[in-house]
PDB file of N, CA and C in Angstrom:
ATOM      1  N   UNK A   1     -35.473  19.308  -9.561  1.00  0.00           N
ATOM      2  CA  UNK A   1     -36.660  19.067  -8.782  1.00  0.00           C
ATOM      3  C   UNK A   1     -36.530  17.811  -7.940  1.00  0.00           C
ATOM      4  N   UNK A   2     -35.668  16.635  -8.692  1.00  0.00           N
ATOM      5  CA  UNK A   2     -35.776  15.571  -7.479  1.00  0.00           C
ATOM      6  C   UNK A   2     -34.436  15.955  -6.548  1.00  0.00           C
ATOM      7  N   UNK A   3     -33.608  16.755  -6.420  1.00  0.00           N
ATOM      8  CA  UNK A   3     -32.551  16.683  -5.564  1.00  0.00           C
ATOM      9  C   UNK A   3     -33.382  16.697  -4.203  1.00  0.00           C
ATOM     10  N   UNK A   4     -34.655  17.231  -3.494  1.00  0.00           N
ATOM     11  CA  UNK A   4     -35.224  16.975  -2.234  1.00  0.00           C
ATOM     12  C   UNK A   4     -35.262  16.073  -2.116  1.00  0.00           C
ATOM     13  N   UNK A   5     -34.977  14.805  -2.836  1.00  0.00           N
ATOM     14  CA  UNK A   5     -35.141  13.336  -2.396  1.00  0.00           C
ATOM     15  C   UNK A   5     -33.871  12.915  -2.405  1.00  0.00           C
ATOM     16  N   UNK A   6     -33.163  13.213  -2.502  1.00  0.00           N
ATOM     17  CA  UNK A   6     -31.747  13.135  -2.302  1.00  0.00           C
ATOM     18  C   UNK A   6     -30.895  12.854  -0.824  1.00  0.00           C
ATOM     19  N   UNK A   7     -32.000  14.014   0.303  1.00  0.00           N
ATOM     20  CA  UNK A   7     -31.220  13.863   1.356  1.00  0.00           C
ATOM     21  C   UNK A   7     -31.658  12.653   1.932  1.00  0.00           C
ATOM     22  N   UNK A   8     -32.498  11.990   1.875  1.00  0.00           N
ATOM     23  CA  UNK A   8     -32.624  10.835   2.019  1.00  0.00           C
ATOM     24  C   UNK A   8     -31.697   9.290   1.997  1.00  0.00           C
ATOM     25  N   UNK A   9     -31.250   9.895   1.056  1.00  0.00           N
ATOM     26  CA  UNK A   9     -30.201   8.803   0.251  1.00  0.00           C
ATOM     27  C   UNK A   9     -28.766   9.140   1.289  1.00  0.00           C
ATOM     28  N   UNK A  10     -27.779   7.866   1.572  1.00  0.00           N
ATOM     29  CA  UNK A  10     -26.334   8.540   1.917  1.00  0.00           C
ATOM     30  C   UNK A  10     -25.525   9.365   0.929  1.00  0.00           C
ATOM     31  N   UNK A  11     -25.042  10.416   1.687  1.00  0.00           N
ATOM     32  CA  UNK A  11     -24.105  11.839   0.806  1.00  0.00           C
ATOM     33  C   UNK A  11     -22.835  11.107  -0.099  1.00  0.00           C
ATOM     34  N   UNK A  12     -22.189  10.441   0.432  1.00  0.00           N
ATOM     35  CA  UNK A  12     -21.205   9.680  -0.282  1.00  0.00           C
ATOM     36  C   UNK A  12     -21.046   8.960  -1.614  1.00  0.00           C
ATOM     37  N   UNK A  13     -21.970   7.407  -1.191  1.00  0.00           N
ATOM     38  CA  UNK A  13     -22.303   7.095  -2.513  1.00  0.00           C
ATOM     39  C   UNK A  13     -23.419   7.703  -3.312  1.00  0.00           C
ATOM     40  N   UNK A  14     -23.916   8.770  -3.173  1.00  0.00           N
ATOM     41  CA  UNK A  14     -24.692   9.515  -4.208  1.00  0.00           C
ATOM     42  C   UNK A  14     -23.733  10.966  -4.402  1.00  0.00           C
ATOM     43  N   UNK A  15     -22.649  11.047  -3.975  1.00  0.00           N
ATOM     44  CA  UNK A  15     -21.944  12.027  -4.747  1.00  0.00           C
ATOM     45  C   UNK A  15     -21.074  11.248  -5.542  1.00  0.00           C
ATOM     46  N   UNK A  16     -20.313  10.051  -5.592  1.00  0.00           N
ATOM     47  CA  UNK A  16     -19.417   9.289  -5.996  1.00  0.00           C
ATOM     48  C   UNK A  16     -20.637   8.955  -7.031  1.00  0.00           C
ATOM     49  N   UNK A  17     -21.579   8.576  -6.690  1.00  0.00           N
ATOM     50  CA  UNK A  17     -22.194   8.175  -8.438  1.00  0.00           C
ATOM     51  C   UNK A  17     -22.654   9.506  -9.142  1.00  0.00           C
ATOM     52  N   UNK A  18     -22.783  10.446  -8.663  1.00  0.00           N
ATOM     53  CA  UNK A  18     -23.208  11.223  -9.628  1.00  0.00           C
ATOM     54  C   UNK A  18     -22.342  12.206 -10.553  1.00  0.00           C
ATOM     55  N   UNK A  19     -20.946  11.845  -9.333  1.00  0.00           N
ATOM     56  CA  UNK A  19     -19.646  12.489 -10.296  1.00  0.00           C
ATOM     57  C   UNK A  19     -19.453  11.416 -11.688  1.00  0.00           C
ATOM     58  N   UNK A  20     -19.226  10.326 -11.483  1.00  0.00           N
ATOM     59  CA  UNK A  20     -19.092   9.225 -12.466  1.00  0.00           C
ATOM     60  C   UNK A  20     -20.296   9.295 -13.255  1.00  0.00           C
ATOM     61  N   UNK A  21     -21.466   9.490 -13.301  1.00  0.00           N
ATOM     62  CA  UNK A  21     -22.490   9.332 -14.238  1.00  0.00           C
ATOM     63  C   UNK A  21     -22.209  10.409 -14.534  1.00  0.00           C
ATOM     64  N   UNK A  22     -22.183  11.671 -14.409  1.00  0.00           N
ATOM     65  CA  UNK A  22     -21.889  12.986 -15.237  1.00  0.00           C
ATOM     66  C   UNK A  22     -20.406  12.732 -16.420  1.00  0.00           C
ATOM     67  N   UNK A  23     -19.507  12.149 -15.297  1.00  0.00           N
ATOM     68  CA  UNK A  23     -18.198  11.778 -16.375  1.00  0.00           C
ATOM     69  C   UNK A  23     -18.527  11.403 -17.813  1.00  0.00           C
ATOM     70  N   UNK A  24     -19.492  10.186 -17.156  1.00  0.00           N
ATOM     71  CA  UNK A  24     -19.612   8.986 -18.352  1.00  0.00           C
ATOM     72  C   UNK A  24     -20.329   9.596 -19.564  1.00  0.00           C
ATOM     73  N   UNK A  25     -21.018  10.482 -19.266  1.00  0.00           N
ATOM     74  CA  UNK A  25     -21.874  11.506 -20.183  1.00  0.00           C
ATOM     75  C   UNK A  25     -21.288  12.417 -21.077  1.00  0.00           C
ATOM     76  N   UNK A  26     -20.306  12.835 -20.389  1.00  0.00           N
ATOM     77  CA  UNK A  26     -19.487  14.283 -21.076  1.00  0.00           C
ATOM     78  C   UNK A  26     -18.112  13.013 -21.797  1.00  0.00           C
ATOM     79  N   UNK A  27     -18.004  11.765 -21.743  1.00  0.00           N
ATOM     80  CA  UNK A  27     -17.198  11.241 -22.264  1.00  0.00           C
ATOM     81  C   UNK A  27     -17.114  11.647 -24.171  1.00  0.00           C
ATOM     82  N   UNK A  28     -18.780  11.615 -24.794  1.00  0.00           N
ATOM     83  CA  UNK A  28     -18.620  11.616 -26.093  1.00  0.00           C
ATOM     84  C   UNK A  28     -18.227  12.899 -26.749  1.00  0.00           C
ATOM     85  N   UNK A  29     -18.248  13.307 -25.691  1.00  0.00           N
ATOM     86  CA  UNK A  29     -17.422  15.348 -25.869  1.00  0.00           C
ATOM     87  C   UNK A  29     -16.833  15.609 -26.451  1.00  0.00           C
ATOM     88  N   UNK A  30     -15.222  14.292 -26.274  1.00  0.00           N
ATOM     89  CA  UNK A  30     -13.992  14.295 -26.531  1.00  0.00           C
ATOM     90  C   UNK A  30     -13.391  13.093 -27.265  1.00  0.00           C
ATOM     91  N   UNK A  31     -14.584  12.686 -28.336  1.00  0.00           N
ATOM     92  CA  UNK A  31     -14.346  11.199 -28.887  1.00  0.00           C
ATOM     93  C   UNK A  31     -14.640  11.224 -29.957  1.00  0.00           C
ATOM     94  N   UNK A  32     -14.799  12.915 -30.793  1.00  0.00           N
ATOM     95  CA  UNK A  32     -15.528  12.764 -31.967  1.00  0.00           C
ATOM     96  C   UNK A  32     -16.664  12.764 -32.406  1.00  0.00           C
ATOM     97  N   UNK A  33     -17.759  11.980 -31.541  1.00  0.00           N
ATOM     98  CA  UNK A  33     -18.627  11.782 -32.198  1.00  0.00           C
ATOM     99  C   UNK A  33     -19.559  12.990 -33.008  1.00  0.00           C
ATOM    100  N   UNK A  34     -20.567  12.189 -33.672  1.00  0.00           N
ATOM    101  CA  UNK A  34     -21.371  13.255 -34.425  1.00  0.00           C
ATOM    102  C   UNK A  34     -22.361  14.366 -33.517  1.00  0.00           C
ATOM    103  N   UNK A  35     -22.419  15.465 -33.989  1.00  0.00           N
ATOM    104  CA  UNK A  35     -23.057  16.242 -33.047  1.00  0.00           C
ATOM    105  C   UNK A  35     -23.724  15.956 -32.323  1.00  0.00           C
ATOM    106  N   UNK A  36     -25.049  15.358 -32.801  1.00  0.00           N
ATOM    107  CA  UNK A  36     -25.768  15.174 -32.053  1.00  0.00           C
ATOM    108  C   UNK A  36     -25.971  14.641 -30.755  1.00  0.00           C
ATOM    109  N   UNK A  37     -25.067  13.266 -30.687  1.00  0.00           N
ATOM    110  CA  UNK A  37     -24.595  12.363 -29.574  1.00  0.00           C
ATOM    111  C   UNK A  37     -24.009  13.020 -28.959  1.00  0.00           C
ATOM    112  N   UNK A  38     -23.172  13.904 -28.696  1.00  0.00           N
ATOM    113  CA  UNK A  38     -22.506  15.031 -27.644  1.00  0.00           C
ATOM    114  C   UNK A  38     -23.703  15.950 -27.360  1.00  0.00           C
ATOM    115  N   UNK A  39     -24.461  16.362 -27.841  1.00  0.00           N
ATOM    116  CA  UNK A  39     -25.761  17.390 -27.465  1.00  0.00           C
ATOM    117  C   UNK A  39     -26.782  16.901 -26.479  1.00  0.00           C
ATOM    118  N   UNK A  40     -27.089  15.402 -26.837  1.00  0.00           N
ATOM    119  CA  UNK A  40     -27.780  14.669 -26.344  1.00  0.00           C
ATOM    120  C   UNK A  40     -27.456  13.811 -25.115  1.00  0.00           C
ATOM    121  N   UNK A  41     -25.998  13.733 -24.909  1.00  0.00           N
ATOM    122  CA  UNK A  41     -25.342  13.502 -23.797  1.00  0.00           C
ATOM    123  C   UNK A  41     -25.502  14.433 -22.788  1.00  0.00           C
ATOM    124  N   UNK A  42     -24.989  15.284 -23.121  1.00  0.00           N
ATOM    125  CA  UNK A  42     -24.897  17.125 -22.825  1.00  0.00           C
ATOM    126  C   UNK A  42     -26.371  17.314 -21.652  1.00  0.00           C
ATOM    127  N   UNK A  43     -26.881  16.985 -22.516  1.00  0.00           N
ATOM    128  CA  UNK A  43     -28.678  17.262 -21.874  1.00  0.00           C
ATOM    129  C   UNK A  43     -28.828  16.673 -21.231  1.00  0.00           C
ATOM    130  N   UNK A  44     -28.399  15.083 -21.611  1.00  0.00           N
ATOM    131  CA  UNK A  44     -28.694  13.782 -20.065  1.00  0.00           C
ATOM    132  C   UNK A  44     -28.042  13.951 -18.831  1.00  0.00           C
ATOM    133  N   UNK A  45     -26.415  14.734 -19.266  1.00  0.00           N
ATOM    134  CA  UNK A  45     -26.134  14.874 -18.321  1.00  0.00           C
ATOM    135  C   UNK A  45     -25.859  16.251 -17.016  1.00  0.00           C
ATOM    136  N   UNK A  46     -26.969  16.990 -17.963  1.00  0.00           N
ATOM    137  CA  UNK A  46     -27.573  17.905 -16.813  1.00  0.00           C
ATOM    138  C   UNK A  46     -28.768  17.388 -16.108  1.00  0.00           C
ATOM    139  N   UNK A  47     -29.083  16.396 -16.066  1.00  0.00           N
ATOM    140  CA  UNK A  47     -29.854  15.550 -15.237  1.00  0.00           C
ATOM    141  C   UNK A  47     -28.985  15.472 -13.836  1.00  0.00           C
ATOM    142  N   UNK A  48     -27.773  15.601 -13.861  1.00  0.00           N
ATOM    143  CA  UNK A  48     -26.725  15.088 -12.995  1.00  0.00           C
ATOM    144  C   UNK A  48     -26.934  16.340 -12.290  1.00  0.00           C
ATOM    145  N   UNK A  49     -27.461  17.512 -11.988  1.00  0.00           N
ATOM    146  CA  UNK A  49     -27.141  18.831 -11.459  1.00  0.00           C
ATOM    147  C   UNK A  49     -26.850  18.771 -10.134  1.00  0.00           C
ATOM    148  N   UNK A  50     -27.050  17.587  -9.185  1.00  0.00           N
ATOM    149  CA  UNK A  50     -26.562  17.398  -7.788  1.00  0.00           C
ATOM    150  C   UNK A  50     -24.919  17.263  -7.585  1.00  0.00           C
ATOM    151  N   UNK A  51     -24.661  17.313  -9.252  1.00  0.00           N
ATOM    152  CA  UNK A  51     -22.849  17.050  -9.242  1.00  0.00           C
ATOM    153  C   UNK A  51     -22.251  18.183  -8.298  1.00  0.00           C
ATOM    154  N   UNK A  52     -22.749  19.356  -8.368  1.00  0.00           N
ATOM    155  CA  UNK A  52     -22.097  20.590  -7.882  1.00  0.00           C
ATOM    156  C   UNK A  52     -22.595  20.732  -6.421  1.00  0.00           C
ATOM    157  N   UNK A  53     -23.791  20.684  -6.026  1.00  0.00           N
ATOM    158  CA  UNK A  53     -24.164  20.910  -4.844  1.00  0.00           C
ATOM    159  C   UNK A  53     -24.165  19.557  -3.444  1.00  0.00           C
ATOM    160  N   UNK A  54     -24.140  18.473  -4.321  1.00  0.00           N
ATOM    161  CA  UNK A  54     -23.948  17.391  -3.050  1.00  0.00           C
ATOM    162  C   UNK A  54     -22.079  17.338  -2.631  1.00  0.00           C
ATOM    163  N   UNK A  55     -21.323  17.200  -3.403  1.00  0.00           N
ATOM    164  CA  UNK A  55     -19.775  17.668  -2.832  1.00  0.00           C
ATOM    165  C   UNK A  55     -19.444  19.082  -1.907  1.00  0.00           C
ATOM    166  N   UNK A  56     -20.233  20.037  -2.232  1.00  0.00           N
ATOM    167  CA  UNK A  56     -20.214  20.797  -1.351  1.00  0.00           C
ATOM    168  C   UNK A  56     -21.018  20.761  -0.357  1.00  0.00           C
ATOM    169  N   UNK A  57     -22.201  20.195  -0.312  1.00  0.00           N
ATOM    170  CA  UNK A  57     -22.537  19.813   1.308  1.00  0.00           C
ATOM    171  C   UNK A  57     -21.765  18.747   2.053  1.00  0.00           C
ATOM    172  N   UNK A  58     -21.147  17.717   1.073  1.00  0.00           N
ATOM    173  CA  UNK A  58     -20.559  16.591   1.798  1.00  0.00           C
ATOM    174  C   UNK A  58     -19.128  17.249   2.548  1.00  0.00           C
ATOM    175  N   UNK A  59     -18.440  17.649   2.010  1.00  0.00           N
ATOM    176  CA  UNK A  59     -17.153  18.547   2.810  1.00  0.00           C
ATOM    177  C   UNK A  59     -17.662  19.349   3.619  1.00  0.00           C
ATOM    178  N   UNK A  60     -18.328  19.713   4.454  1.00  0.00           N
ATOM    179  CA  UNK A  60     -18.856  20.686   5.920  1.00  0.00           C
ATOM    180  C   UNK A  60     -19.144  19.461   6.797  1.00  0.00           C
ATOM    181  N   UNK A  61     -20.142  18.272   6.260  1.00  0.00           N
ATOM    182  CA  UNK A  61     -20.544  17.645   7.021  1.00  0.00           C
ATOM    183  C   UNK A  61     -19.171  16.647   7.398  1.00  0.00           C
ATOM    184  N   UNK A  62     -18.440  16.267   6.683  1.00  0.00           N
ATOM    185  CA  UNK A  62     -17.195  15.513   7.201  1.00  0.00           C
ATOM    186  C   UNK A  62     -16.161  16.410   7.571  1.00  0.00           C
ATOM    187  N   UNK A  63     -16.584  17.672   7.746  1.00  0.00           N
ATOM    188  CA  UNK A  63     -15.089  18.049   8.340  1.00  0.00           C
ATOM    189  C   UNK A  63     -15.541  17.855   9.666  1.00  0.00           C
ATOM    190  N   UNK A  64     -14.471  17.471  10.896  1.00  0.00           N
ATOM    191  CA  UNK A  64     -14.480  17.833  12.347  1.00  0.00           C
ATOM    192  C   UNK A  64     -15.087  19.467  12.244  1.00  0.00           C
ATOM    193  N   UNK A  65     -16.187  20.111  13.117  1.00  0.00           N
ATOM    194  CA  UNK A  65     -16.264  21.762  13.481  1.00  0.00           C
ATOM    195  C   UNK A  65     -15.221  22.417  13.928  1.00  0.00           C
ATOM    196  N   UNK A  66     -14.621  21.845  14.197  1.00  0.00           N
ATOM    197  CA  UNK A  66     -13.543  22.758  15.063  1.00  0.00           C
ATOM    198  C   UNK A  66     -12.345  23.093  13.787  1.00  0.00           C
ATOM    199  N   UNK A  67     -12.594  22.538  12.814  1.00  0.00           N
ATOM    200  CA  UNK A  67     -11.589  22.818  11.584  1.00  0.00           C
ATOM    201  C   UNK A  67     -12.411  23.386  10.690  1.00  0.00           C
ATOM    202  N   UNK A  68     -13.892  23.715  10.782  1.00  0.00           N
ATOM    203  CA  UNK A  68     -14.456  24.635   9.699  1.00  0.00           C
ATOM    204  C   UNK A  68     -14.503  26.190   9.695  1.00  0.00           C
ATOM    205  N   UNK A  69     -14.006  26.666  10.684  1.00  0.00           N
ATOM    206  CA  UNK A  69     -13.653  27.938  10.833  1.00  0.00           C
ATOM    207  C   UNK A  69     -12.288  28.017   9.627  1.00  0.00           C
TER     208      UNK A  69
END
């Protein structure tokens, strides 16, 4: 629901942070921890859901047109 406030913001550093805050989230994934703390990560970091859709708007808008064909 907040990604409409998004375009507001520059495409760059809000795709570069939201790849890294998703990282930092899915880190306890692969560290052992007790369930819960991976579940609860898990959830925070579907907060991040602009991870998938702001990289793909940012590559159209930086390509030259004449190379998006």
């Amino acid at each position: 629901m907040l990604t409409g406030y998004l375009s507001r913001w520059r495409l760059r550093p809000t795709t570069v942070g939201t790849v890294f805050g998703f990282g930092a989230f899915m880190v306890p994934l692969g560290l052992g921890a007790p369930t819960a703390v991976p579940v609860v990560c898990f959830g925070v970091a579907g907060l991040f859901q602009p991870y998938a859709s702001l990289p793909t708007t940012l590559f159209p808008r930086s390509t030259p047109s004449v190379l998006l064909p």
